[in-house]
Protein backbone atom coordinates (compact mmCIF):
# COMPACT_ATOMS: atom_id res chain seq x y z
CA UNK A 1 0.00 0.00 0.00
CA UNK A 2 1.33 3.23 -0.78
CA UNK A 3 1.76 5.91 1.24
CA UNK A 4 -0.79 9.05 1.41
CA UNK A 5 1.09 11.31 -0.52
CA UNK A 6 0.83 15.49 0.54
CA UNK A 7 -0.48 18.06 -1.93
CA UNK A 8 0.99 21.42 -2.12
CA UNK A 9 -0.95 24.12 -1.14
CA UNK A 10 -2.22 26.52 -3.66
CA UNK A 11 -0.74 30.14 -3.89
CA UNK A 12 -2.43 32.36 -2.49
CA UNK A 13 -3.90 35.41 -4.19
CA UNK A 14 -2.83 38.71 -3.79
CA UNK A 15 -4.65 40.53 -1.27
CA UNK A 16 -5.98 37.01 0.38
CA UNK A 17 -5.86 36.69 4.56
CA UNK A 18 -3.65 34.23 5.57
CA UNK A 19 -4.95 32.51 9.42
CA UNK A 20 -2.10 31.38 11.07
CA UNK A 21 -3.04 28.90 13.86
CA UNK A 22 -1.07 28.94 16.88
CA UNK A 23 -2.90 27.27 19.66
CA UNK A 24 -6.25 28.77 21.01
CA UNK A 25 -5.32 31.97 18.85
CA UNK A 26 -4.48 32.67 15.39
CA UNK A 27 -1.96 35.03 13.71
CA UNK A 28 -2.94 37.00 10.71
CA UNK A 29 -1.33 38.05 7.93
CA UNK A 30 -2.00 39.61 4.25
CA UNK A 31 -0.23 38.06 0.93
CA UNK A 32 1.31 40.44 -1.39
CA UNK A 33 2.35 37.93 -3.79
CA UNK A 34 5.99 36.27 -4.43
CA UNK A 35 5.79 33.82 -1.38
CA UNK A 36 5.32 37.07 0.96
CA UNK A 37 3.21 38.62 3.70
CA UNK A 38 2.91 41.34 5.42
CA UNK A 39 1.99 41.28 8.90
CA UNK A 40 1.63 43.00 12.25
CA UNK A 41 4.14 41.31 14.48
CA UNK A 42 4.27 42.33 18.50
CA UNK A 43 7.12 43.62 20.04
CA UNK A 44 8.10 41.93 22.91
CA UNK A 45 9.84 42.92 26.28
CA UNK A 46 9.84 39.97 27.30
CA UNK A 47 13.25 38.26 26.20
CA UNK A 48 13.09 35.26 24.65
CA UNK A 49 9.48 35.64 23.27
CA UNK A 50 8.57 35.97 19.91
CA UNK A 51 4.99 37.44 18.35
CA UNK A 52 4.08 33.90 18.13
CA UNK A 53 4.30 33.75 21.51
CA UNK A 54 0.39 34.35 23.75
CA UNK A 55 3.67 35.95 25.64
CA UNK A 56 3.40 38.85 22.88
CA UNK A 57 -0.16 39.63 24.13
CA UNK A 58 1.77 41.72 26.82
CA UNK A 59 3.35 43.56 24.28
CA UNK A 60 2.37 47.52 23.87
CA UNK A 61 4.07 47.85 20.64
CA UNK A 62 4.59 46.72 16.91
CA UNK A 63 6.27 46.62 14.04
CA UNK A 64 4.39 45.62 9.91
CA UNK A 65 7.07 43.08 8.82
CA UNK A 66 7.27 41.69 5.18
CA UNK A 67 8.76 38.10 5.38
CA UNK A 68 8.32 34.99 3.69
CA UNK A 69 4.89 32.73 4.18
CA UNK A 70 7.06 30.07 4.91
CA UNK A 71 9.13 31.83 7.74
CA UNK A 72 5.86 33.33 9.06
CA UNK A 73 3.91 29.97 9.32
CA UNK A 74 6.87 27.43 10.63
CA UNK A 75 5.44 24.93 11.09
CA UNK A 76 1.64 25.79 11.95
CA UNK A 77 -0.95 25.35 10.10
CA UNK A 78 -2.53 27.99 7.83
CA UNK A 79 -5.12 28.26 5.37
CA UNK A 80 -6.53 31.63 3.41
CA UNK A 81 -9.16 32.89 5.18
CA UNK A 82 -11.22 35.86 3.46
CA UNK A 83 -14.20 35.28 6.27
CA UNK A 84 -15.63 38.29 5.72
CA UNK A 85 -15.84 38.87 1.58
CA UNK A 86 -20.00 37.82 2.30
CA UNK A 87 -20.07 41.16 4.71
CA UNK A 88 -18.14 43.73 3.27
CA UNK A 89 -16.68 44.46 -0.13
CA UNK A 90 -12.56 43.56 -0.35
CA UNK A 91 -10.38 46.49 -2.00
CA UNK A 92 -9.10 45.40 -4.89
CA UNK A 93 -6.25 43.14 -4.50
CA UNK A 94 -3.84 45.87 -6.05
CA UNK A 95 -4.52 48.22 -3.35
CA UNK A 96 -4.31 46.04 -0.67
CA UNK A 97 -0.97 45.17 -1.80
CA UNK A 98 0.12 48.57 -2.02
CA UNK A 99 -1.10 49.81 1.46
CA UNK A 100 0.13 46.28 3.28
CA UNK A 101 3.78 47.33 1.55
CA UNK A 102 3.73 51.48 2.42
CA UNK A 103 3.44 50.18 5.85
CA UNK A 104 6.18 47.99 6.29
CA UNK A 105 8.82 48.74 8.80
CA UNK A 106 6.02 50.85 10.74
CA UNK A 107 6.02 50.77 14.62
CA UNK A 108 2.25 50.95 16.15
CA UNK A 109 0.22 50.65 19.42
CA UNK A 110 -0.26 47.04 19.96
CA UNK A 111 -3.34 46.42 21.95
CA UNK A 112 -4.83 42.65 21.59
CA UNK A 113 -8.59 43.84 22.25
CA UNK A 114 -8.36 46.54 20.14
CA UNK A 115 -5.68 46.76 17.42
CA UNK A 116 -4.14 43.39 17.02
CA UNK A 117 -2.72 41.45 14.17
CA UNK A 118 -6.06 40.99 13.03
CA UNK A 119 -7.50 44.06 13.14
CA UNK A 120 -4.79 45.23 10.98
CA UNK A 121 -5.11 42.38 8.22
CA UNK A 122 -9.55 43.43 8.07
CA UNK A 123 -8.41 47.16 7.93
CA UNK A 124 -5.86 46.46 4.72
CA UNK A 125 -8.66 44.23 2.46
CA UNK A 126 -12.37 45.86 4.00
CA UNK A 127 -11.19 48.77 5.61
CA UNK A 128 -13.01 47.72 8.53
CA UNK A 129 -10.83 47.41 12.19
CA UNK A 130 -11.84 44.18 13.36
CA UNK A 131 -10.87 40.62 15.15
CA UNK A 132 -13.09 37.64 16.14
CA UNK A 133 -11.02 36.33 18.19
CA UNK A 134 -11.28 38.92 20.76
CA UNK A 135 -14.60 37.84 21.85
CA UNK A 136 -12.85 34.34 22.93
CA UNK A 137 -9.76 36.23 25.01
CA UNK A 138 -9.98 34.67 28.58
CA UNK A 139 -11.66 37.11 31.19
CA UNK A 140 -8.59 37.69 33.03
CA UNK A 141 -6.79 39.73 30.25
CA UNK A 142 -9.73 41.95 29.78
């Protein structure tokens, strides 16, 4: 019997969310094409913690990175994840692109109930400041 043999995953489109699942939480980022993202990564005081870290929730600053899906996502599972195309109408994918990449290298407030990673991936392709996953944030970090 052979083995089950793993397909690659398609490219993602330009402009597409990219969900990042670390644990109970998820990391967001956009694709701007070439095997790239852009993405809001906390900076930690905390030494030895990276934004991947629930760690980087304590974090009160970051910085838009542009790095390579692969290096992003490790080894964690991902998947494209345009949830909210059926509620609001996505930029086109050229503009995205272009304000994901005239951000790069930017420091800003990082707050995780209010202006996370995804909140900044819904404001590049809606427009719209926004993260799900606050709702499920444990009671003690509120």
């Amino acid at each position: 019997m052979k083995a089950a043999q793993l397909l690659p995953r398609p490219e993602p489109q330009l402009g597409d969310l990219i969900e990042i699942v670390r644990g109970p939480y998820s990391h967001w980022a956009v694709y701007v094409g070439g095997g790239y993202v852009v993405h809001l990564a906390p900076l930690s005081k905390i030494s030895g913690t990276g934004w991947s870290s629930i760690m980087s929730s304590l974090a009160d600053r970051a910085i838009v990175k542009k790095e390579r899906l692969c290096d992003v996502v490790g080894k964690d599972p991902y998947e494209v994840n345009n949830k909210h195309d059926d509620k609001y109408n996505p930029f086109p994918p050229s503009k995205i692109v272009q304000l994901a990449e005239k951000l790069v290298g930017r420091e800003f407030c990082y707050r995780v109930l209010r202006a996370n990673c995804e909140h900044f991936v819904n404001e590049l392709r809606y427009g719209v400041s926004r993260s799900d996953q606050v709702g499920r944030i444990p009671q003690k970090l509120h």
